[in-house]
PDB file of N, CA and C in Angstrom:
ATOM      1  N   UNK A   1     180.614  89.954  20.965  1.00  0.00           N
ATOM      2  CA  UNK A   1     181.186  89.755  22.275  1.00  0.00           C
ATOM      3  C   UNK A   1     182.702  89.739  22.172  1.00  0.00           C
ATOM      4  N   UNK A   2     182.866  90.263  23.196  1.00  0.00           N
ATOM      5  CA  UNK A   2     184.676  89.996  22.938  1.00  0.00           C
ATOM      6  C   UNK A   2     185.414  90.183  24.235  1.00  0.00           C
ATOM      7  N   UNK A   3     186.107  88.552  24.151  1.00  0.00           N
ATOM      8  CA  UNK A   3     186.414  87.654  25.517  1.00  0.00           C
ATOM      9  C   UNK A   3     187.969  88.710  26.053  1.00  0.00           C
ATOM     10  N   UNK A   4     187.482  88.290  27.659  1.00  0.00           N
ATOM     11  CA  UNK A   4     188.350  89.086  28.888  1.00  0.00           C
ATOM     12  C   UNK A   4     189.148  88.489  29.235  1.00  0.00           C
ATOM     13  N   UNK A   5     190.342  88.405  29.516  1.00  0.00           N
ATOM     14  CA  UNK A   5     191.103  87.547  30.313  1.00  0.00           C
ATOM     15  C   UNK A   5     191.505  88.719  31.420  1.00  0.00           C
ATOM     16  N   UNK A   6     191.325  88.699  33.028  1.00  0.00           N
ATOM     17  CA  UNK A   6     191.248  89.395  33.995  1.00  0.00           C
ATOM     18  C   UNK A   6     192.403  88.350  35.043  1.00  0.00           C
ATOM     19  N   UNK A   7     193.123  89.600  35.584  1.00  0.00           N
ATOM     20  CA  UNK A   7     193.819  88.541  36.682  1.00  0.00           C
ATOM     21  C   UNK A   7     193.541  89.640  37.818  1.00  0.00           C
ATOM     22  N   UNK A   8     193.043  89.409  39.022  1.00  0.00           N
ATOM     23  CA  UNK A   8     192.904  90.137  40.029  1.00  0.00           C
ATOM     24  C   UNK A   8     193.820  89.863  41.064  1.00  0.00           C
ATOM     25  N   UNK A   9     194.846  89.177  40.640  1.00  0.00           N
ATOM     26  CA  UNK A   9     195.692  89.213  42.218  1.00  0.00           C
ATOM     27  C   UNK A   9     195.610  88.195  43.131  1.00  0.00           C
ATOM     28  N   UNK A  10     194.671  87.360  42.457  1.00  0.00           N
ATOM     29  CA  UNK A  10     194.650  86.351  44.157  1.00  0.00           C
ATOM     30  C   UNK A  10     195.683  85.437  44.116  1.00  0.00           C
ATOM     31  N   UNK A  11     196.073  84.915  43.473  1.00  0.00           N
ATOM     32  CA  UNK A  11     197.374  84.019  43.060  1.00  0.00           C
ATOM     33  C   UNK A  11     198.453  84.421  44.301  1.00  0.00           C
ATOM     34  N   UNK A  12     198.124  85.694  44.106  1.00  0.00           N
ATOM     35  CA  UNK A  12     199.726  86.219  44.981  1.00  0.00           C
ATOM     36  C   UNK A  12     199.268  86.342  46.763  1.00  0.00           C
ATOM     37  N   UNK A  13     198.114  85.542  46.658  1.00  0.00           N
ATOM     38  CA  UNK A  13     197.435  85.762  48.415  1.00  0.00           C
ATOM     39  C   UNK A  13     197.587  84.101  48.940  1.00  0.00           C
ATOM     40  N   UNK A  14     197.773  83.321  47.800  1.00  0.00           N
ATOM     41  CA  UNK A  14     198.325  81.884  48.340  1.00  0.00           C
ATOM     42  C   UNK A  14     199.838  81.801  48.385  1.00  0.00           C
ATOM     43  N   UNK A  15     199.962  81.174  49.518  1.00  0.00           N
ATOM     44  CA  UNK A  15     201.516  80.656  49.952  1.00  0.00           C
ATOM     45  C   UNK A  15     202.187  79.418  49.838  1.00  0.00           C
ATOM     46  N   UNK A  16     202.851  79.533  49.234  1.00  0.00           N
ATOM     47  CA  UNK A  16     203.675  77.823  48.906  1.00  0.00           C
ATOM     48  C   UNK A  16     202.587  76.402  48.777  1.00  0.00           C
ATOM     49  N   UNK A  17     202.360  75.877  49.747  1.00  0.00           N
ATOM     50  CA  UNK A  17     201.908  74.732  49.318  1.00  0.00           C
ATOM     51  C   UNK A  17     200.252  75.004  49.031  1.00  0.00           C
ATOM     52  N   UNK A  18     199.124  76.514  49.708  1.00  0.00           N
ATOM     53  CA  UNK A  18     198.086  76.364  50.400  1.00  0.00           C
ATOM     54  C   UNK A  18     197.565  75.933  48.780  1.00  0.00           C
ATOM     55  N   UNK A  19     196.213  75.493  49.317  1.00  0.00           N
ATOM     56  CA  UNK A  19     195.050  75.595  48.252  1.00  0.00           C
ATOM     57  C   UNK A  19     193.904  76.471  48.422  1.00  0.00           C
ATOM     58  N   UNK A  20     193.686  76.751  49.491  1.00  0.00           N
ATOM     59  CA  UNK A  20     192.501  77.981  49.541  1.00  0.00           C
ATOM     60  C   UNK A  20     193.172  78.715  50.856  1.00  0.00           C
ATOM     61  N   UNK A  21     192.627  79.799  50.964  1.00  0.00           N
ATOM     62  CA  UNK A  21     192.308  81.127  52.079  1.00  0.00           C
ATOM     63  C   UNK A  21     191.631  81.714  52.387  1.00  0.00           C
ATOM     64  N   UNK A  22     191.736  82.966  52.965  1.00  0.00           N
ATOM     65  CA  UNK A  22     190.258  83.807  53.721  1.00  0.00           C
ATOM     66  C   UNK A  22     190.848  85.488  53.404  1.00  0.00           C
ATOM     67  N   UNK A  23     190.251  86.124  52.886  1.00  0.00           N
ATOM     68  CA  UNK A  23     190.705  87.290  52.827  1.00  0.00           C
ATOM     69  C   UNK A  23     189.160  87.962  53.357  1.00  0.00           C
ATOM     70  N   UNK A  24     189.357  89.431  53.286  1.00  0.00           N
ATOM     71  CA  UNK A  24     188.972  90.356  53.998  1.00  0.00           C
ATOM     72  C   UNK A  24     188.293  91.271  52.206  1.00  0.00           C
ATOM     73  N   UNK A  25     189.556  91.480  52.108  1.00  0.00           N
ATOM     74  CA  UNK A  25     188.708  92.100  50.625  1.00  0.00           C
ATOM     75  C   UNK A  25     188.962  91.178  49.509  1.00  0.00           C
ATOM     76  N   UNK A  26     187.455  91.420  49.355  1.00  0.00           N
ATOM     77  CA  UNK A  26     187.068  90.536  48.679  1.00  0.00           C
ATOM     78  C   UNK A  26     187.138  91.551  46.955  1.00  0.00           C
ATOM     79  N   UNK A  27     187.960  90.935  45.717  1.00  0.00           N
ATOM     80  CA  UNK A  27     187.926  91.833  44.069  1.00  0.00           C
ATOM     81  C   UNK A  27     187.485  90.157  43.675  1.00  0.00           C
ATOM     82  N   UNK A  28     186.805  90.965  42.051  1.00  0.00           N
ATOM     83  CA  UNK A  28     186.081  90.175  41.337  1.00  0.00           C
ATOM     84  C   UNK A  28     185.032  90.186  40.665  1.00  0.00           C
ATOM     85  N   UNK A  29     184.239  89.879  39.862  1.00  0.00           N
ATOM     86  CA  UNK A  29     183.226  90.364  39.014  1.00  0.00           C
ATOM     87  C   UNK A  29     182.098  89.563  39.771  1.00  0.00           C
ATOM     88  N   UNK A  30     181.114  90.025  40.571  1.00  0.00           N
ATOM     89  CA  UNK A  30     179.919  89.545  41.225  1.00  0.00           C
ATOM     90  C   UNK A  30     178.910  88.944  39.341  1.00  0.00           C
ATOM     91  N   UNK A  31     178.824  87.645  40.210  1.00  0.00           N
ATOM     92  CA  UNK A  31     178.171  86.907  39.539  1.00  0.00           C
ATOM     93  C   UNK A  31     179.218  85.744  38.708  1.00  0.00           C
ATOM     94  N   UNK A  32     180.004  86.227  38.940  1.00  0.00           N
ATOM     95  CA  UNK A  32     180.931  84.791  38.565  1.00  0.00           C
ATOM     96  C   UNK A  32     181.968  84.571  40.154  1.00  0.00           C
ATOM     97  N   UNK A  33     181.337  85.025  41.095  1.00  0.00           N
ATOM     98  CA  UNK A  33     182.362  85.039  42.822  1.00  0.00           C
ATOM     99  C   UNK A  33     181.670  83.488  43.158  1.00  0.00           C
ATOM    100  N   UNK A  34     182.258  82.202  43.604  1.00  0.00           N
ATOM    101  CA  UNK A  34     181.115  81.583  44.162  1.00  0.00           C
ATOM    102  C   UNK A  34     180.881  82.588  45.862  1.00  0.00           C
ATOM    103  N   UNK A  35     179.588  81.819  46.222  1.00  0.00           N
ATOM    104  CA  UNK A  35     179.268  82.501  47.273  1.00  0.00           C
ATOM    105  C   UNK A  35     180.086  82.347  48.457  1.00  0.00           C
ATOM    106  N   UNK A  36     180.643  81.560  48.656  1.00  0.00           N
ATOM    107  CA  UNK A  36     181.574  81.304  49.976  1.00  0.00           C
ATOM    108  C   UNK A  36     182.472  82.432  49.453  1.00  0.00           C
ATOM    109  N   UNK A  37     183.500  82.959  48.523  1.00  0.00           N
ATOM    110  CA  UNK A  37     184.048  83.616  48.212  1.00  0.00           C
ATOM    111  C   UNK A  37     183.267  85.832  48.514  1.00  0.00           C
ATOM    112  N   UNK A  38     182.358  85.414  47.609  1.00  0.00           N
ATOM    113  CA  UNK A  38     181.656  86.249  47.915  1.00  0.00           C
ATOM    114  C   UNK A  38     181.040  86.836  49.115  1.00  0.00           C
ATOM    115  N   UNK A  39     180.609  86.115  49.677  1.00  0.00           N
ATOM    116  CA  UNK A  39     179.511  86.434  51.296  1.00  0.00           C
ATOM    117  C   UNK A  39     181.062  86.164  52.586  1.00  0.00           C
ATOM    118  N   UNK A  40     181.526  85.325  52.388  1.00  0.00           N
ATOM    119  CA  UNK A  40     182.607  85.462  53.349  1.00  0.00           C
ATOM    120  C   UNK A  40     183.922  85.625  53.306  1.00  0.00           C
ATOM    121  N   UNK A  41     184.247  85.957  51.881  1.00  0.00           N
ATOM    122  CA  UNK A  41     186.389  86.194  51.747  1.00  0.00           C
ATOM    123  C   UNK A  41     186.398  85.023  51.518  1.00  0.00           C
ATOM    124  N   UNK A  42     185.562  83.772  51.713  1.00  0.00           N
ATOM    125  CA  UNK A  42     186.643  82.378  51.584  1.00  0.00           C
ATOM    126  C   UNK A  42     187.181  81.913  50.165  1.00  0.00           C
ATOM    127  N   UNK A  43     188.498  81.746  49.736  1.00  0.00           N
ATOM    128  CA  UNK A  43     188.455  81.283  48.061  1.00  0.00           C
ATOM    129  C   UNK A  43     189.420  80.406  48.141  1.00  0.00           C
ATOM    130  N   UNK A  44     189.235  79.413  47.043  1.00  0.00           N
ATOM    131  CA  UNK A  44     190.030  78.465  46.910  1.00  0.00           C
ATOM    132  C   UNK A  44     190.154  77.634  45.278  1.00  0.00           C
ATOM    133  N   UNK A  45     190.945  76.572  44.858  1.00  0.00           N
ATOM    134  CA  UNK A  45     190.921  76.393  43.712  1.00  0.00           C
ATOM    135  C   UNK A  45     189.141  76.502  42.832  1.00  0.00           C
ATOM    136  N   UNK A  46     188.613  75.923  43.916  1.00  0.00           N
ATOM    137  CA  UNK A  46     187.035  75.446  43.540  1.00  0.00           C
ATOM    138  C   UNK A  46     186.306  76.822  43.186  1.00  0.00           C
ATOM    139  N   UNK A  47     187.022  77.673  43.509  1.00  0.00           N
ATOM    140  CA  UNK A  47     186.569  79.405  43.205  1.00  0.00           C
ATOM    141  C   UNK A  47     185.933  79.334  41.604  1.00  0.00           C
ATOM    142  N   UNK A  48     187.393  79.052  41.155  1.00  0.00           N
ATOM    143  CA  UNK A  48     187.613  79.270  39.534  1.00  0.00           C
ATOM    144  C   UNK A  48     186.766  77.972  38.643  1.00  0.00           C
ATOM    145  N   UNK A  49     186.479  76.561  39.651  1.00  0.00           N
ATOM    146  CA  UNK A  49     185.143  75.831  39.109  1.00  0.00           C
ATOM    147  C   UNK A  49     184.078  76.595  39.273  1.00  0.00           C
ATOM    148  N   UNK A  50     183.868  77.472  39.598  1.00  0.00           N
ATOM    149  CA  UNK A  50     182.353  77.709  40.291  1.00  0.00           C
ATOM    150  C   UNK A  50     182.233  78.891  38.579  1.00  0.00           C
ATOM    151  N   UNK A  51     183.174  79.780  38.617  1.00  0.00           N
ATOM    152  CA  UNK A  51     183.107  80.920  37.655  1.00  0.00           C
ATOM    153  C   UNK A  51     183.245  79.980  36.529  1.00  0.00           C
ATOM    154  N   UNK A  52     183.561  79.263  35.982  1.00  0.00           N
ATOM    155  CA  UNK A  52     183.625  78.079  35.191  1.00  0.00           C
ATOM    156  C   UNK A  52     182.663  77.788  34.496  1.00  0.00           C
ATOM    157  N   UNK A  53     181.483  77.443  35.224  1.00  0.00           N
ATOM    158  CA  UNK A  53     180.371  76.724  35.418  1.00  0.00           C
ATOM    159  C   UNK A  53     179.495  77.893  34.900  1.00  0.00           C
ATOM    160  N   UNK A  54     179.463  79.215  35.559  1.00  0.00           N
ATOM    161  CA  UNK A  54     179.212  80.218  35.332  1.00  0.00           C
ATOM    162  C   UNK A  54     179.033  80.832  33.625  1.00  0.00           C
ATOM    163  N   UNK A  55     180.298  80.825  33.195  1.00  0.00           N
ATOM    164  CA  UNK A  55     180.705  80.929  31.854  1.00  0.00           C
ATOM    165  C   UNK A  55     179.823  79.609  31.072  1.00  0.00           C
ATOM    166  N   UNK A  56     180.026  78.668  31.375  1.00  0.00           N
ATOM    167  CA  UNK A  56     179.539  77.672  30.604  1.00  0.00           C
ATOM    168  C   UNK A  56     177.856  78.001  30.108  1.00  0.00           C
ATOM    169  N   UNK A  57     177.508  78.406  31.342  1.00  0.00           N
ATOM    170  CA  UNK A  57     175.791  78.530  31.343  1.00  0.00           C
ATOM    171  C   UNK A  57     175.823  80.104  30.124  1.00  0.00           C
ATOM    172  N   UNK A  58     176.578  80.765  30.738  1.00  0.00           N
ATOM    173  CA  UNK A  58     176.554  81.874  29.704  1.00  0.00           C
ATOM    174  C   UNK A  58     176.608  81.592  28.310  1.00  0.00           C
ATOM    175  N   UNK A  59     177.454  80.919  27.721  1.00  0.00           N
ATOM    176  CA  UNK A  59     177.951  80.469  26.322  1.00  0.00           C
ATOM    177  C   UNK A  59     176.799  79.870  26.136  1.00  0.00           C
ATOM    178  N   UNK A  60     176.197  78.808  26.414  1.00  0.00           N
ATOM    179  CA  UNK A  60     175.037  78.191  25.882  1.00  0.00           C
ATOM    180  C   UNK A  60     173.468  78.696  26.144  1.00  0.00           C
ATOM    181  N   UNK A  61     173.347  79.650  26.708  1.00  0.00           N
ATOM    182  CA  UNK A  61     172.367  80.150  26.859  1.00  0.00           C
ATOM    183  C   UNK A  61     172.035  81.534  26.178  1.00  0.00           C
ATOM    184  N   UNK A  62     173.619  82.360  26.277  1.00  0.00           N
ATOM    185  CA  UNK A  62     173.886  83.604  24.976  1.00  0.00           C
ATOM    186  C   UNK A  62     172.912  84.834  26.189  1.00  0.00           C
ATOM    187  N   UNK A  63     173.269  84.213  27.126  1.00  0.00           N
ATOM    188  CA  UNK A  63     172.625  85.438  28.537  1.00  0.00           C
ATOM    189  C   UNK A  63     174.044  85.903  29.145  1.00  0.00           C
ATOM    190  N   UNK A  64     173.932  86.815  29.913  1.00  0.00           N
ATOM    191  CA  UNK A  64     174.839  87.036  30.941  1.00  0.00           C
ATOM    192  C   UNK A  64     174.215  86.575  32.345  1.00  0.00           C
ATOM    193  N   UNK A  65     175.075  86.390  33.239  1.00  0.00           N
ATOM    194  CA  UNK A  65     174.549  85.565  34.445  1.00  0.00           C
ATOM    195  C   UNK A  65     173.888  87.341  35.277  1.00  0.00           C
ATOM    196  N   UNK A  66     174.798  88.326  35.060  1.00  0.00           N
ATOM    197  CA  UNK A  66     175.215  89.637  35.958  1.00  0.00           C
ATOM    198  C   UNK A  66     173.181  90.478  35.263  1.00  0.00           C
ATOM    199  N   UNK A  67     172.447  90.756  35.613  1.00  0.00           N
ATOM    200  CA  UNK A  67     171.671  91.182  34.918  1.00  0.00           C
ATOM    201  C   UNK A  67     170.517  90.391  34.186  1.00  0.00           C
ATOM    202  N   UNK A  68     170.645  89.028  34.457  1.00  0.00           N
ATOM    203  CA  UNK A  68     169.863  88.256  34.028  1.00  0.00           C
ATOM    204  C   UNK A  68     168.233  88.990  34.339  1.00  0.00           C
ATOM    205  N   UNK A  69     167.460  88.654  33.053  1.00  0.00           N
ATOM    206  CA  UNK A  69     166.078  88.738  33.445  1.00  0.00           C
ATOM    207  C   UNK A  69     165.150  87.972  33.061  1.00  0.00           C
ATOM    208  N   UNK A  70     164.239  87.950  34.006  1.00  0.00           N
ATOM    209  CA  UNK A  70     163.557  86.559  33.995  1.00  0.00           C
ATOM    210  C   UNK A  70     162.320  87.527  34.585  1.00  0.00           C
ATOM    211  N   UNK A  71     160.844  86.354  34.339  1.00  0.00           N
ATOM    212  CA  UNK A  71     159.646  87.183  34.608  1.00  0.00           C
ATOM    213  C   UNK A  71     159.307  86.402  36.277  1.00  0.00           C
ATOM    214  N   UNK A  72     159.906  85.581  37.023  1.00  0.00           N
ATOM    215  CA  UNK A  72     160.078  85.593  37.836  1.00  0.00           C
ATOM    216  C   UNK A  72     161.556  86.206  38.730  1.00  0.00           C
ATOM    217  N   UNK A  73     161.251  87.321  39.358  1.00  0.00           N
ATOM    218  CA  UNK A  73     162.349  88.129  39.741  1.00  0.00           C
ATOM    219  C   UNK A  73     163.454  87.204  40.330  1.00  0.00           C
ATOM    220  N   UNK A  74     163.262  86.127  40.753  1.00  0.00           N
ATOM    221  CA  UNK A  74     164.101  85.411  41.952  1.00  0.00           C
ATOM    222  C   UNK A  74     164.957  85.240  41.150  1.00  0.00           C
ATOM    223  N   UNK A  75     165.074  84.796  40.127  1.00  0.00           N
ATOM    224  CA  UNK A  75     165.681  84.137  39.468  1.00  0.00           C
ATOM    225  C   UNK A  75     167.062  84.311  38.754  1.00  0.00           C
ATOM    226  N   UNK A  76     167.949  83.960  38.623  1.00  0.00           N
ATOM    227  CA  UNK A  76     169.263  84.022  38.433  1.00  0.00           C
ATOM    228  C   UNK A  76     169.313  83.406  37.064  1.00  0.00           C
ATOM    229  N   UNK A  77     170.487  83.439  35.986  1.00  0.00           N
ATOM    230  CA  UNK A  77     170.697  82.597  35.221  1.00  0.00           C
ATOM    231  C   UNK A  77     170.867  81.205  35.930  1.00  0.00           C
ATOM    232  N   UNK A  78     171.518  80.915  36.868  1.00  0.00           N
ATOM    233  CA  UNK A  78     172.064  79.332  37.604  1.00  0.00           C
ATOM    234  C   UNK A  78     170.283  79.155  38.026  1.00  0.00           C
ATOM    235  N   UNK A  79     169.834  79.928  39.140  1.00  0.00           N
ATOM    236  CA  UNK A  79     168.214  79.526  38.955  1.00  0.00           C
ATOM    237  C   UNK A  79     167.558  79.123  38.108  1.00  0.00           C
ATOM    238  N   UNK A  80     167.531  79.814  37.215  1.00  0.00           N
ATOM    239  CA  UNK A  80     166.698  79.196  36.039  1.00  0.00           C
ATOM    240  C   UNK A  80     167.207  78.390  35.178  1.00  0.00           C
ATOM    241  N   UNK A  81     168.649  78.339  35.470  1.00  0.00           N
ATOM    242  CA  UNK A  81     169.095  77.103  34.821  1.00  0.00           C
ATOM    243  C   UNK A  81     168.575  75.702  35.407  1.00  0.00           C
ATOM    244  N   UNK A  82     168.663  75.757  36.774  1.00  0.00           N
ATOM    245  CA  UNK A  82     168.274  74.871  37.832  1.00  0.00           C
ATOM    246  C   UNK A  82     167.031  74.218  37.588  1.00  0.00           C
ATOM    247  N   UNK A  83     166.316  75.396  37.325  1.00  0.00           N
ATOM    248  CA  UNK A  83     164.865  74.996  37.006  1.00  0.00           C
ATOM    249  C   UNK A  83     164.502  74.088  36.345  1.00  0.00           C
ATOM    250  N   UNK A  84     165.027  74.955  34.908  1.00  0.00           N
ATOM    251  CA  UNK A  84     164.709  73.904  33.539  1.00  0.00           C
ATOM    252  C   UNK A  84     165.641  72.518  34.131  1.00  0.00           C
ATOM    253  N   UNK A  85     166.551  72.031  34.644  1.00  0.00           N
ATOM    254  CA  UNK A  85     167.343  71.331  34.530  1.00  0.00           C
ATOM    255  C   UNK A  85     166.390  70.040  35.830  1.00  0.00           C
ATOM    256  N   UNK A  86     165.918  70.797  36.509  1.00  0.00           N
ATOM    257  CA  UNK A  86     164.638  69.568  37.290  1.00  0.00           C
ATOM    258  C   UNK A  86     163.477  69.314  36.602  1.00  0.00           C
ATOM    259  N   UNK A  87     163.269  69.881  35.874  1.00  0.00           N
ATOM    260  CA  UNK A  87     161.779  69.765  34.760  1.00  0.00           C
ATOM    261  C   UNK A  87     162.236  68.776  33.227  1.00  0.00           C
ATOM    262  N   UNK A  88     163.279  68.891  33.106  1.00  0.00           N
ATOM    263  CA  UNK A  88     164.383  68.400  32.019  1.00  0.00           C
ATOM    264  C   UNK A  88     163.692  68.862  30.840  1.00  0.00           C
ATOM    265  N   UNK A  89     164.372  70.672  31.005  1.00  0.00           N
ATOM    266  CA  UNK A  89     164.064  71.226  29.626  1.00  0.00           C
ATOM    267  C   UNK A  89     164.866  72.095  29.456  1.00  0.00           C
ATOM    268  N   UNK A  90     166.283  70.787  29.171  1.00  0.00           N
ATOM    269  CA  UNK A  90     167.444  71.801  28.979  1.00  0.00           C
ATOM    270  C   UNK A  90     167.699  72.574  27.389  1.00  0.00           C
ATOM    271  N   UNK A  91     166.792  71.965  26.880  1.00  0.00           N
ATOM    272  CA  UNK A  91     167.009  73.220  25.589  1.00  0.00           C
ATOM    273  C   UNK A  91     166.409  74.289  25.891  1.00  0.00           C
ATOM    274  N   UNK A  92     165.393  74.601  26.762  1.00  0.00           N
ATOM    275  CA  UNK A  92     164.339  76.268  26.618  1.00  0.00           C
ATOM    276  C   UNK A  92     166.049  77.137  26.815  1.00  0.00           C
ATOM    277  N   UNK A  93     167.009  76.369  28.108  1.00  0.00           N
ATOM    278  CA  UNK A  93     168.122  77.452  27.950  1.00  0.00           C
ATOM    279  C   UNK A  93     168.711  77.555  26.890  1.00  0.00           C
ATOM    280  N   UNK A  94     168.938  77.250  25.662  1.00  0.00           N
ATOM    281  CA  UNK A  94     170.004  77.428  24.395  1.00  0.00           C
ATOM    282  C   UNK A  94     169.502  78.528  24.031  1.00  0.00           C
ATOM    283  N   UNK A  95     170.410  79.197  23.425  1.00  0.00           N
ATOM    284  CA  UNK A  95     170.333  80.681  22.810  1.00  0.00           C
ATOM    285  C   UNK A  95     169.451  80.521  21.639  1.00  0.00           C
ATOM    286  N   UNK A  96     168.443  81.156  21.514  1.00  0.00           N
ATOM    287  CA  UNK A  96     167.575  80.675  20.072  1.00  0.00           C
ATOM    288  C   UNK A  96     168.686  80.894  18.684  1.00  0.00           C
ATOM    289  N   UNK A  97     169.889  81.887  18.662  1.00  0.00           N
ATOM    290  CA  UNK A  97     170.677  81.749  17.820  1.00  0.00           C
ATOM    291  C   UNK A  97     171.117  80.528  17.124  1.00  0.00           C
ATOM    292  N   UNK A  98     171.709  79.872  17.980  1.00  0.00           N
ATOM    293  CA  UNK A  98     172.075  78.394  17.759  1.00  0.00           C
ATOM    294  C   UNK A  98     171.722  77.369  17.979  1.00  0.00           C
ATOM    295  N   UNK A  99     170.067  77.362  18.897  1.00  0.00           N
ATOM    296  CA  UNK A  99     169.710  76.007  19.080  1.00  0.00           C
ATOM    297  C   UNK A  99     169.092  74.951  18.038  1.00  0.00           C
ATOM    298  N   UNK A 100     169.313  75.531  16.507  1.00  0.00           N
ATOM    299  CA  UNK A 100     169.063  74.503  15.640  1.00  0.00           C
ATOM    300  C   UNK A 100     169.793  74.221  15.088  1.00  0.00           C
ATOM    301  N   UNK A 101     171.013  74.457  15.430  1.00  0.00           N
ATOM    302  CA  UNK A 101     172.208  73.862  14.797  1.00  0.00           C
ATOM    303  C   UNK A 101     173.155  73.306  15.761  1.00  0.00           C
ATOM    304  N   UNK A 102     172.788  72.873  17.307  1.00  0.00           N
ATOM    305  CA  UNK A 102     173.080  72.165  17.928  1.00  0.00           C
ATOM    306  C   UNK A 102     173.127  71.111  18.415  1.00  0.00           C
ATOM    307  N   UNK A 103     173.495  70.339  18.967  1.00  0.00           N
ATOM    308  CA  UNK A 103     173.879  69.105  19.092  1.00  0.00           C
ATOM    309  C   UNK A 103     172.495  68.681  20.576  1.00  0.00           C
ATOM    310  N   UNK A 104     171.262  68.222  20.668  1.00  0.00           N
ATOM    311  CA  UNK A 104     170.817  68.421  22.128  1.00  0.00           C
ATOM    312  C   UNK A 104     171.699  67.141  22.963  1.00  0.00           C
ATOM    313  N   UNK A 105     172.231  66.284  22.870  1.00  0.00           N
ATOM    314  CA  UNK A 105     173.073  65.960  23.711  1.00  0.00           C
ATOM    315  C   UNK A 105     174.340  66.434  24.096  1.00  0.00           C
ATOM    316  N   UNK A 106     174.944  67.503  23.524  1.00  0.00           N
ATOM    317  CA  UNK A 106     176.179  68.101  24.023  1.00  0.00           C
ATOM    318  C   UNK A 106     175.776  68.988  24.648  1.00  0.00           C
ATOM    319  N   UNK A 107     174.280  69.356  24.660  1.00  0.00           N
ATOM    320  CA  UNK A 107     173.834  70.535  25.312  1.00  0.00           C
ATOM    321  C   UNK A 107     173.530  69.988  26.460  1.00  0.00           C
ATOM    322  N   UNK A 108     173.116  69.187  27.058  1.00  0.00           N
ATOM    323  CA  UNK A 108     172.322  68.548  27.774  1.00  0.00           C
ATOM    324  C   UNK A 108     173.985  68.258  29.099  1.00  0.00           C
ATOM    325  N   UNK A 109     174.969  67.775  28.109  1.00  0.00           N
ATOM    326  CA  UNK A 109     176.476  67.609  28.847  1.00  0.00           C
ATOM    327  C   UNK A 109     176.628  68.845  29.226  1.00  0.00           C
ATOM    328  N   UNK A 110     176.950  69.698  28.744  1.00  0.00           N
ATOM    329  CA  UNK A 110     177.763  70.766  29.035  1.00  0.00           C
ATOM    330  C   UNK A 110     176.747  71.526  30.301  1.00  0.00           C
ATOM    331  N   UNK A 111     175.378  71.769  29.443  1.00  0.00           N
ATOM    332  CA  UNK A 111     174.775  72.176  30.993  1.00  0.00           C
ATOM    333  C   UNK A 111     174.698  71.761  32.041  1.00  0.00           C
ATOM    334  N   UNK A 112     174.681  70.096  32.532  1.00  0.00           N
ATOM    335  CA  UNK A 112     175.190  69.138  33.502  1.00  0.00           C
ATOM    336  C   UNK A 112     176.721  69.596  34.042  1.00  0.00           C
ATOM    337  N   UNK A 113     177.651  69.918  32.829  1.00  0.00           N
ATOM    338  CA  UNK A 113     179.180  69.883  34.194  1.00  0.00           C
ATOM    339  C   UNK A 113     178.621  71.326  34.456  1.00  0.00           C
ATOM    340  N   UNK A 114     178.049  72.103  33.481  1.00  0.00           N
ATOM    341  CA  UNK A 114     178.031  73.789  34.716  1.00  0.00           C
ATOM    342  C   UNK A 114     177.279  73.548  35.764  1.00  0.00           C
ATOM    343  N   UNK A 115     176.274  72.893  35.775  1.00  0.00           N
ATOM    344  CA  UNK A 115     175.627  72.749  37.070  1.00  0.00           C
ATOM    345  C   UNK A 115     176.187  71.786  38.103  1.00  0.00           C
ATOM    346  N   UNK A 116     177.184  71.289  37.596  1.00  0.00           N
ATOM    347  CA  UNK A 116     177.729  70.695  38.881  1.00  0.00           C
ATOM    348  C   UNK A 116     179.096  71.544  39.277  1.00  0.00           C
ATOM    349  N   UNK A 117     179.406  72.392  38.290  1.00  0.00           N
ATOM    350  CA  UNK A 117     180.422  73.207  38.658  1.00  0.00           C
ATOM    351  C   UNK A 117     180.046  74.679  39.701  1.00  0.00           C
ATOM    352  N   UNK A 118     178.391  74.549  39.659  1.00  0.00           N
ATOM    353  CA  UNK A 118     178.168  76.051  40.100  1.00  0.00           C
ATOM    354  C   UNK A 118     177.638  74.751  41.765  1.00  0.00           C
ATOM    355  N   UNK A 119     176.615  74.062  41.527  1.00  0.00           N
ATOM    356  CA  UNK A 119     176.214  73.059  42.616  1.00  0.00           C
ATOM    357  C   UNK A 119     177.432  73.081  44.074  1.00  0.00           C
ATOM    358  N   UNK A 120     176.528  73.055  45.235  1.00  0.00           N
ATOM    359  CA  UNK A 120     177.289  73.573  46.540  1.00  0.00           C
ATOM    360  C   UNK A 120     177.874  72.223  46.551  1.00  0.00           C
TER     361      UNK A 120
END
């Protein structure tokens, strides 16, 4: 894998003091947009928690969120993160790469702040 650093411009669509806005066109990599951003132009600092959260689930799971597959179609990486995370079986998400050389309580943290980072 080998990490992106992307700047799309929105920086330069806030004005002096604002913290969020509304644009019209909407740039960005679908699947790390939160949905208010996505479905309506709206973005704001909480944008970049949401893609955050996003990444996090990625790193510990060793999935991509964009393409995820699952044998129930509905399902999203954040879905099925969701899932396991009401059933409390937050290891089935760890990447089988590394889940025996992991920590299950740092796993258990880290998947908690992504899900509260992706959480409406």
């Amino acid at each position: 894998m080998n990490p992106k650093i992307s700047d799309f411009g929105l920086a330069r669509s806030f004005g002096g003091n604002e913290s969020e806005a509304n644009t019209k066109r909407v740039v960005g990599t679908f699947g790390y947009m939160s949905p208010e951003y996505a479905i309506n132009g709206f973005y704001s600092v909480k944008s970049d928690v949401f893609s955050f959260g996003v990444l996090v689930l990625e790193i510990v799971s060793g999935k991509r969120n964009r393409g995820f597959n699952h044998p129930d179609e509905r399902l999203s990486l954040l879905g099925y993160a969701w899932t396991l995370s009401r059933d409390q079986k937050f290891m089935e998400l760890v990447d089988p790469l590394i889940a025996s050389a992991c920590n299950p309580v740092e796993v258990l943290r880290s998947v908690h702040v992504a899900l509260l980072c992706v959480s409406k």
